[in-house]
Protein backbone atom coordinates (compact mmCIF):
# COMPACT_ATOMS: atom_id res chain seq x y z
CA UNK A 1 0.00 0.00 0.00
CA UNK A 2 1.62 3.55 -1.23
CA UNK A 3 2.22 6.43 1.82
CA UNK A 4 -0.46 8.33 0.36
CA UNK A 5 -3.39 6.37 0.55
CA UNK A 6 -1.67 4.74 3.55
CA UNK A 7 -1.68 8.73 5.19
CA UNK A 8 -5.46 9.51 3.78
CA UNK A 9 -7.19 6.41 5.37
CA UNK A 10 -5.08 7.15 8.68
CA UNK A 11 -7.02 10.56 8.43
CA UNK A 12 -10.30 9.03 8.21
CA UNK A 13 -10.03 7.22 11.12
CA UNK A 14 -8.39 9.78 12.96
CA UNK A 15 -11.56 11.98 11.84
CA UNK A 16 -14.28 9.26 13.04
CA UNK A 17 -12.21 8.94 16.35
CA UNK A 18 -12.54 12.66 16.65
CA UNK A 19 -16.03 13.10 15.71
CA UNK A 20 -16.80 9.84 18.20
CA UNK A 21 -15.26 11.82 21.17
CA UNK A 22 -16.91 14.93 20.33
CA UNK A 23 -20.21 13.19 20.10
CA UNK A 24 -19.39 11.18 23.50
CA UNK A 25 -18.05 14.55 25.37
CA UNK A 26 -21.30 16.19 24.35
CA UNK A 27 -23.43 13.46 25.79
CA UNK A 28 -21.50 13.07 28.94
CA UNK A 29 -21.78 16.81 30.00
CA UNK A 30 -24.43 19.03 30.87
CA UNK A 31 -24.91 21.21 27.94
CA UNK A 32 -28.32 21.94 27.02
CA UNK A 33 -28.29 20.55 23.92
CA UNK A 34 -28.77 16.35 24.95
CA UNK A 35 -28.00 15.68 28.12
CA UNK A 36 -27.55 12.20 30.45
CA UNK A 37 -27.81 12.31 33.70
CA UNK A 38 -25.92 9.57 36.18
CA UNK A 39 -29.67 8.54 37.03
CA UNK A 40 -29.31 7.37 33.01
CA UNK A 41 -32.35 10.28 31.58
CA UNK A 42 -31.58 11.90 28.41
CA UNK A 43 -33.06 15.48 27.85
CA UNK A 44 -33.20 16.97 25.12
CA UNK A 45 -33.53 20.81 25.30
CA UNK A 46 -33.13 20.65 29.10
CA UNK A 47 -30.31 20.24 31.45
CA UNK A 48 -32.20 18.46 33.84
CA UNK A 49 -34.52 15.48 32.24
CA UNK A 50 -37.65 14.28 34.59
CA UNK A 51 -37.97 11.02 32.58
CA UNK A 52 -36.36 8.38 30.31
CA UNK A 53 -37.05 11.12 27.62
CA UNK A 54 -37.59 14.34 28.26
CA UNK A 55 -37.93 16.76 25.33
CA UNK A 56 -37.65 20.09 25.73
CA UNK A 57 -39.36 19.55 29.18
CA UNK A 58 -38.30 21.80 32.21
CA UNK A 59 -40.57 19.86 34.62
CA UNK A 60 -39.68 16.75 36.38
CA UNK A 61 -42.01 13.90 35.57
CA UNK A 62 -45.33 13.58 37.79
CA UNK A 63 -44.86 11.37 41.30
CA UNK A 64 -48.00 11.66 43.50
CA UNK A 65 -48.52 8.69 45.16
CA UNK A 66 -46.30 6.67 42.54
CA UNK A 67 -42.33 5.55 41.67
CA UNK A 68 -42.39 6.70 37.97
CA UNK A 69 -41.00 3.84 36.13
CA UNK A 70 -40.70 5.06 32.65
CA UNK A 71 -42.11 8.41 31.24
CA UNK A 72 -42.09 11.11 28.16
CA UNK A 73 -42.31 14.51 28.46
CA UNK A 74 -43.33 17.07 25.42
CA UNK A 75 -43.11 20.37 25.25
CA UNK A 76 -42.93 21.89 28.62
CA UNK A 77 -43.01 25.71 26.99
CA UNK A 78 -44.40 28.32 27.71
CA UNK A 79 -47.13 26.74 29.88
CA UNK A 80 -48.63 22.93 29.08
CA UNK A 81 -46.64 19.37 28.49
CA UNK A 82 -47.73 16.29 27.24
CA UNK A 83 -46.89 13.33 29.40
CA UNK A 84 -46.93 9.65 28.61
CA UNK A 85 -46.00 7.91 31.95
CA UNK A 86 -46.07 4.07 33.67
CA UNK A 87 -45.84 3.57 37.34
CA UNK A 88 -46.39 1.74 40.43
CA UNK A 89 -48.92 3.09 42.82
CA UNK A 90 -48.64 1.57 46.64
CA UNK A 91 -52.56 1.57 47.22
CA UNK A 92 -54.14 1.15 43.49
CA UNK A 93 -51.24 -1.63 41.73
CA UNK A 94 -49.58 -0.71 37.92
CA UNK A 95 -51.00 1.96 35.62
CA UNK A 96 -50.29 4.50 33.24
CA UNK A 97 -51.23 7.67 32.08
CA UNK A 98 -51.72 10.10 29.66
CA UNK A 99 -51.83 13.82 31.18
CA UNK A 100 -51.99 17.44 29.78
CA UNK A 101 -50.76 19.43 32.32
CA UNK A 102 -50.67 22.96 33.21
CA UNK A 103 -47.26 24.00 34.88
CA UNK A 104 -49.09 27.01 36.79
CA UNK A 105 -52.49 24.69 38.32
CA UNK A 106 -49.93 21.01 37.81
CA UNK A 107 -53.19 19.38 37.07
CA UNK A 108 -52.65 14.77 37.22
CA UNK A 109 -54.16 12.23 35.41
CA UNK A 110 -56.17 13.52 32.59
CA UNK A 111 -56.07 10.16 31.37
CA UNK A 112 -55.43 7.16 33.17
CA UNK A 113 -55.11 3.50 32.63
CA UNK A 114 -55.22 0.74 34.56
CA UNK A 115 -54.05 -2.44 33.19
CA UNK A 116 -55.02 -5.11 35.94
CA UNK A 117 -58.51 -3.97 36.51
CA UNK A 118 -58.69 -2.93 32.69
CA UNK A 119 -59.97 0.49 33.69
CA UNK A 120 -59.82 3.85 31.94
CA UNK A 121 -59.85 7.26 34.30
CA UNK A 122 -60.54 10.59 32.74
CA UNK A 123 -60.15 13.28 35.21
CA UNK A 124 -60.05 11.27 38.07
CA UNK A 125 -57.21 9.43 40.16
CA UNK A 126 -54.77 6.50 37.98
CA UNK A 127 -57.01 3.85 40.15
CA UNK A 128 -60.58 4.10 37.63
CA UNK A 129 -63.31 2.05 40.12
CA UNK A 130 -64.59 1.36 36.79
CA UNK A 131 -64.50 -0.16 33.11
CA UNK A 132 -64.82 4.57 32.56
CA UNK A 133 -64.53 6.79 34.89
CA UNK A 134 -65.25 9.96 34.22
CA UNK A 135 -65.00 12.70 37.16
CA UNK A 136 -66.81 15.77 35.63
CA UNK A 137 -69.66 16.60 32.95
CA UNK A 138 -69.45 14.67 29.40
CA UNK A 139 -71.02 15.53 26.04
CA UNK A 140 -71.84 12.88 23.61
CA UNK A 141 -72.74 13.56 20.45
CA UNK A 142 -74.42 10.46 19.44
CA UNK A 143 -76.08 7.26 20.76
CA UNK A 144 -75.33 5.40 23.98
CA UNK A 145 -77.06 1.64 24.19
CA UNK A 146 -76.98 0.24 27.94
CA UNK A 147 -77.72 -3.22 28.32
CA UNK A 148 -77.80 -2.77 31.98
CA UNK A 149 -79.54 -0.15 34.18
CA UNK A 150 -78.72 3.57 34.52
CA UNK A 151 -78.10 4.81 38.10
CA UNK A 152 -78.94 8.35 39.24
CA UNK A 153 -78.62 10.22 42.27
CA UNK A 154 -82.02 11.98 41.89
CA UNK A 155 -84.80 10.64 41.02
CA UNK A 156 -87.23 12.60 38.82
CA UNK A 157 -87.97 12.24 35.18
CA UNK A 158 -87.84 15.82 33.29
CA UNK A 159 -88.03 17.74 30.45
CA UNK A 160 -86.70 20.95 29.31
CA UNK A 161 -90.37 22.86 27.88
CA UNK A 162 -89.96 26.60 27.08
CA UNK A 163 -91.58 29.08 29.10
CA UNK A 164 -92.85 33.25 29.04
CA UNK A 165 -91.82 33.17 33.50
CA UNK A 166 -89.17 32.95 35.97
CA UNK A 167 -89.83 29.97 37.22
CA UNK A 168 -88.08 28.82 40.43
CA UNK A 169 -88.02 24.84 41.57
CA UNK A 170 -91.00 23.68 43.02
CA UNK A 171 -93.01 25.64 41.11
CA UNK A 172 -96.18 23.99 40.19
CA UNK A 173 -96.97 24.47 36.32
CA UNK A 174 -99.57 24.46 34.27
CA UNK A 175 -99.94 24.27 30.10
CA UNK A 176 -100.24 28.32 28.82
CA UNK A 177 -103.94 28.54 27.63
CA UNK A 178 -102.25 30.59 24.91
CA UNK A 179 -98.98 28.33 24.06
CA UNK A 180 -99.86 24.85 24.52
CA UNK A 181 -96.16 24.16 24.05
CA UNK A 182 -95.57 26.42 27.06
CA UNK A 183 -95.80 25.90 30.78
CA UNK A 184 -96.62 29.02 33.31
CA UNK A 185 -97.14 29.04 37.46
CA UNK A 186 -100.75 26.97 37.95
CA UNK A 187 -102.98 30.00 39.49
CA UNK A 188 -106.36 28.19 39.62
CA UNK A 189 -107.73 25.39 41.60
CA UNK A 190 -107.91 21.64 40.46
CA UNK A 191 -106.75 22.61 36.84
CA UNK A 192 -106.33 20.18 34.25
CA UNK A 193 -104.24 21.74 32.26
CA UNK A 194 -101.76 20.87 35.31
CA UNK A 195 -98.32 20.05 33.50
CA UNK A 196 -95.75 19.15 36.10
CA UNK A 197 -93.01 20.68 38.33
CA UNK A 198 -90.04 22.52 37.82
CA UNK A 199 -86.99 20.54 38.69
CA UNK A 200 -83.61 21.60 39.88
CA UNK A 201 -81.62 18.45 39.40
CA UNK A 202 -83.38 15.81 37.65
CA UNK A 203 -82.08 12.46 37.77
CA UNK A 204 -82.90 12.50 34.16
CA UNK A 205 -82.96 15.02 31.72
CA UNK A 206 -85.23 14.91 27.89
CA UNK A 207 -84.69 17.37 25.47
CA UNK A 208 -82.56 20.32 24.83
CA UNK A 209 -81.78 23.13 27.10
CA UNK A 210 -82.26 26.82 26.07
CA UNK A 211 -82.57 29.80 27.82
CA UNK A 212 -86.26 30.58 27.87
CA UNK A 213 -86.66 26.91 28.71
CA UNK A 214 -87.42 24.98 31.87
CA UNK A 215 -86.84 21.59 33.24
CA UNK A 216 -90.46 20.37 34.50
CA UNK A 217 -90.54 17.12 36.10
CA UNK A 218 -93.39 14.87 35.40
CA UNK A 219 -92.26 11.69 37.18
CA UNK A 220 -90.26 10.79 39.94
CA UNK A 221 -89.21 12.49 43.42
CA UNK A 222 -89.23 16.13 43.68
CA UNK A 223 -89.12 19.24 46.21
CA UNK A 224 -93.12 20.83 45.48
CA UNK A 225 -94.32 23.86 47.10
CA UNK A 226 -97.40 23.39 48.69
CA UNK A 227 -100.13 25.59 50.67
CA UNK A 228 -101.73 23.70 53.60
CA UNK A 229 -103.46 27.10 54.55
CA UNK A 230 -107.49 25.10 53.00
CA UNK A 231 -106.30 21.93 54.62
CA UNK A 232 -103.62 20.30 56.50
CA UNK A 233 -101.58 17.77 54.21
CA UNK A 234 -100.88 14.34 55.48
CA UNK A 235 -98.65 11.50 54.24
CA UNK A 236 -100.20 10.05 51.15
CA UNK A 237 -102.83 12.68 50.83
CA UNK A 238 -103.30 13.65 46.78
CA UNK A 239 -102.32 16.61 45.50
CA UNK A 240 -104.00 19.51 42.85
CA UNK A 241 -103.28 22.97 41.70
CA UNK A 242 -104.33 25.67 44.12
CA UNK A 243 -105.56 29.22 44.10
CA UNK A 244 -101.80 30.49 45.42
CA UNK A 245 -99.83 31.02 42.51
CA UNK A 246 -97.24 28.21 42.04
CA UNK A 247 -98.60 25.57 44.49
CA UNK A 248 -99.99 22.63 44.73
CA UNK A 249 -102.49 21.60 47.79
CA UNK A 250 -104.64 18.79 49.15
CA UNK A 251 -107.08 16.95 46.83
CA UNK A 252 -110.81 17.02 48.69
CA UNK A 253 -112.70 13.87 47.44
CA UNK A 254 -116.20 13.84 45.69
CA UNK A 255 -118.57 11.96 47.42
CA UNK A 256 -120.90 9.81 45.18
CA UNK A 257 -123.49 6.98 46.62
CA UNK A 258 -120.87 6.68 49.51
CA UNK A 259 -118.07 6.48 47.46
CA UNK A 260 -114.87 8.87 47.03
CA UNK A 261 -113.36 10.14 44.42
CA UNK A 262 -111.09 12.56 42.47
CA UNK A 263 -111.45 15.11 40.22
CA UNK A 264 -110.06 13.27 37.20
CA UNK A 265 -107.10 15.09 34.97
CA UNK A 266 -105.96 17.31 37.86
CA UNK A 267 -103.81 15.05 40.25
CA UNK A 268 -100.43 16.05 40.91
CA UNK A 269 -99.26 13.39 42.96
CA UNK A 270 -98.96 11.44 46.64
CA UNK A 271 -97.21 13.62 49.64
CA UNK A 272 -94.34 12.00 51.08
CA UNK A 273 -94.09 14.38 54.03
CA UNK A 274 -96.56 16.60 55.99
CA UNK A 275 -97.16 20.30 56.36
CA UNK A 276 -99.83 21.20 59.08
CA UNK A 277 -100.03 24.64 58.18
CA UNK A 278 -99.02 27.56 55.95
CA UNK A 279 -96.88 27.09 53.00
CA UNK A 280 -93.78 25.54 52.28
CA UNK A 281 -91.76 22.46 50.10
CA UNK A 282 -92.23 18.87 50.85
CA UNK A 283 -91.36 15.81 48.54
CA UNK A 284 -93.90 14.55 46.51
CA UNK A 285 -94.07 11.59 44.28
CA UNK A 286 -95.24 12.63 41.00
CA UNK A 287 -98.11 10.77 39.24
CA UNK A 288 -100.36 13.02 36.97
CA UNK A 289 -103.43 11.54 36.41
């Protein structure tokens, strides 16, 4: 082999050996530019990696309640990262999750999953009690099919009707004479065009929401205001429209050949709970009949 090509491959190597140690000096130090710490992290765009493989993040990985085993961090400026994490919680086992957080509020767990139970968490803490857990209000837009039952915390059936009044819950309505589609406060006694009550937390909601709208129950549990001033109301005692704007009040039966009976089409419901005297709420199980 001639000096000169002897002399030019020397060179070459002498220039990868160079490069190599420029490449390993730059990965050993702290420069901001990729960084490994002794813990093993490389950052890049940050001195000071939280995770595995942190780019461009300035915040250390998320550790409430859990020994981060593996995460990635993107983008931690000006104000939000991305985080893909795994860890080991000592009260809820192994999960994972997804999080956008907010540097300023360091929000956890957008997103969590839970791969022994096989639970997803949204919102709520990595350890979902179920298949979804949602902790907060959802909007679907679209279908939902339950094969099982639907659980609710209150327990009224309503639906959202538009109305021409303030109404306030507990209000006893009536159909408007002049917008059948419309409810207004019942004013008359034993009216027929009784329509429901106005709700303030339904356990079930039909329709869509406006602002000149209402939610009147028509089934179900529910807060009614009720005057006892004609009559006191008892447990079980049936309930009509009554002269005092908004209320409902006990039903007096017809007598016929010895027999009782109600003035059909104006029934609000059964009292759960008495009022002796005056006015005031009590809960009422809606039946209108």
């Amino acid at each position: 082999m001639c000096k000169t090509k002897t002399f030019a491959i020397l060179s070459v190597v002498l220039t990868i050996f160079a490069t190599a140690g420029a490449a390993s000096a730059q990965w050993t130090t702290n420069g901001n530019n990729i960084n490994n710490t002794n813990s093993g992290n490389v950052g890049i765009g940050t001195t000071s990696p939280g995770g595995k493989l942190d780019l461009n993040g300035a915040d250390a990985a998320p550790t409430s309640g859990a020994t981060t085993n593996g995460t990635l961090l993107l983008g931690a400026t000006p104000t939000t990262n991305l985080v893909l994490a795994g860890g080991v919680s000592t009260t809820s086992g192994i999960y994972s999750w997804f999080q956008s957080r907010n540097r300023q509020s360091a929000a956890f767990y957008d997103i969590a999953l839970n791969p022994l139970g096989g639970n997803v968490g949204i919102g709520t803490i990595p350890n979902a009690s179920y298949k979804l857990d949602v902790n907060g209000s959802t909007n679907i837009t679209g279908n939902i099919n339950v094969t099982g039952n639907i659980a609710a915390k209150y327990q009224d059936i309503a639906e959202w009707v538009p109305t021409s009044q303030k109404l306030m819950p507990g209000t006893v309505v009536v159909l408007d004479a002049e917008r059948g589609s419309d409810v207004v406060a019942s004013s008359q006694a034993y009216d027929t065009k009784v329509a429901g009550v106005i709700s303030i937390k339904p356990g079930l909601a039909l329709g869509e929401s406006g602002e000149d709208k209402v939610l009147v129950a028509t089934t179900g549990r529910v807060r009614v205001k009720v005057d006892a001033t004609h009559a006191p109301i008892r447990v079980g005692d049936l309930l009509v429209t009554s002269t005092t704007t908004g209320y409902a009040m006990k039903s007096e039966p017809i007598v016929i050949n010895g027999r009782s009976f109600h003035s059909p089409g104006t029934l609000i419901g059964k009292a759960l709970e008495p009022l002796e005297k005056g006015t005031g709420e009590i809960m009422v199980l809606l039946s209108l009949q």
